[in-house]
Protein backbone atom coordinates (compact mmCIF):
# COMPACT_ATOMS: atom_id res chain seq x y z
CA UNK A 1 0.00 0.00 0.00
CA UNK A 2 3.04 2.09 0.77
CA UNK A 3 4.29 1.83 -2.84
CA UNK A 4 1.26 2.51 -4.41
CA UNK A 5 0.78 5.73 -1.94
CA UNK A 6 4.40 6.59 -2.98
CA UNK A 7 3.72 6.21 -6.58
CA UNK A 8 0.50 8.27 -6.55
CA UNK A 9 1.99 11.39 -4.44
CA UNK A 10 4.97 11.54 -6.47
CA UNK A 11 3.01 11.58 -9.55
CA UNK A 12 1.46 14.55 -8.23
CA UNK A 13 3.88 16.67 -7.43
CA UNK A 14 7.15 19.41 -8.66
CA UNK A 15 9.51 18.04 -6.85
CA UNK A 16 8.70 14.15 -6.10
CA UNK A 17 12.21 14.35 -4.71
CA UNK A 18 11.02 16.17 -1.68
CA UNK A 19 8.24 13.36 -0.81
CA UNK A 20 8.13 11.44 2.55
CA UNK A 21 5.98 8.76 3.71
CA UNK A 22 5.85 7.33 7.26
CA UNK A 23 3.84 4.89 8.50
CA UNK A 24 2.48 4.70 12.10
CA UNK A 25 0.12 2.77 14.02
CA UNK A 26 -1.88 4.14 16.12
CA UNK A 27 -5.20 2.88 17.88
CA UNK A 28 -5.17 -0.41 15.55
CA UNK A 29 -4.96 1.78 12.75
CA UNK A 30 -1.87 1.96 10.02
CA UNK A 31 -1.76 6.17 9.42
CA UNK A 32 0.54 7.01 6.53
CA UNK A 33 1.67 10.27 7.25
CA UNK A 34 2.71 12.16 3.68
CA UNK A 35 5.09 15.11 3.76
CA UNK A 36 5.55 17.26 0.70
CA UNK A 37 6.94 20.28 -0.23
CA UNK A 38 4.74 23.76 0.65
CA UNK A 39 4.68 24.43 -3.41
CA UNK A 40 3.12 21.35 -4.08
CA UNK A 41 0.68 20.91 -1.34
CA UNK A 42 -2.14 22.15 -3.35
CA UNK A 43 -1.58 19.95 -5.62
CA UNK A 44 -1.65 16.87 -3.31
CA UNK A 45 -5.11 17.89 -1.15
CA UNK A 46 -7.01 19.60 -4.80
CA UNK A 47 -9.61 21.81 -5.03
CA UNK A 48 -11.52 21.48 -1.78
CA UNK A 49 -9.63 18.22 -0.28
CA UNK A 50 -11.43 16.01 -3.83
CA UNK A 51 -7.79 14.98 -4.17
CA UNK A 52 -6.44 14.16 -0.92
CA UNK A 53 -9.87 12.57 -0.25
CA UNK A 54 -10.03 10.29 -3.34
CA UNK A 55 -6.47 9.13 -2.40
CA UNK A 56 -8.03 8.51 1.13
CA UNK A 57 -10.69 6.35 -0.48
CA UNK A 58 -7.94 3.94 -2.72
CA UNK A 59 -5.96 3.59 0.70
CA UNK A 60 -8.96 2.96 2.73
CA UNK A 61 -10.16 -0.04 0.07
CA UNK A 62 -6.75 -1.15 -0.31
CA UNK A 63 -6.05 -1.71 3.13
CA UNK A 64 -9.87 -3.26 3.83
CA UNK A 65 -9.16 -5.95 1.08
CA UNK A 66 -6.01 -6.68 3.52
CA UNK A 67 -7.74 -6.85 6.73
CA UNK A 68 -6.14 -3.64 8.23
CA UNK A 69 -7.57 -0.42 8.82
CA UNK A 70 -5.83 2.49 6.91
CA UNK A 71 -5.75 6.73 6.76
CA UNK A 72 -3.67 8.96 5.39
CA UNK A 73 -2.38 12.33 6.90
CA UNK A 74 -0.91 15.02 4.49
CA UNK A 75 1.83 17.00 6.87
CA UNK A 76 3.73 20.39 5.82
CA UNK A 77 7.34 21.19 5.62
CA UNK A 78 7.07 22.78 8.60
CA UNK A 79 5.39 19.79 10.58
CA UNK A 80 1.95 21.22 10.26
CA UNK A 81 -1.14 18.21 9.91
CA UNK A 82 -4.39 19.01 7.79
């Protein structure tokens, strides 16, 4: 799911160079938490979140068809969550 989250993002984005995924569990959940560049944020979430939300929905499936419960987080440069 990681990979396909990676491949996705980068996609997206300027400067795929500057693209960081973690993942974290937390409360039974795997969270990927995404970390791009301030330019290209925009880009990643879309005009009101319809990006960042699809991408929610194609981890969310993914992960279901694996048994595990999934979510993505899009963080700023400067450590900032939305």
């Amino acid at each position: 799911m990681r990979e396909f989250l990676e491949f996705v993002i980068k996609g997206l984005v300027s400067r795929p160079e500057t693209v960081n995924i973690r993942e974290v569990r937390r409360s039974g959940m795997l969270v990927y938490q995404v970390s791009v560049d301030e330019a290209d944020m925009g880009k990643v979430i879309g005009k009101n979140g319809v990006t960042i939300n699809a991408i929610r929905s194609l981890v969310q499936v993914g992960g279901a068809r694996r048994g595990q419960r999934c979510a993505v987080e899009v963080n700023e440069a400067g450590g900032g969550r939305r």
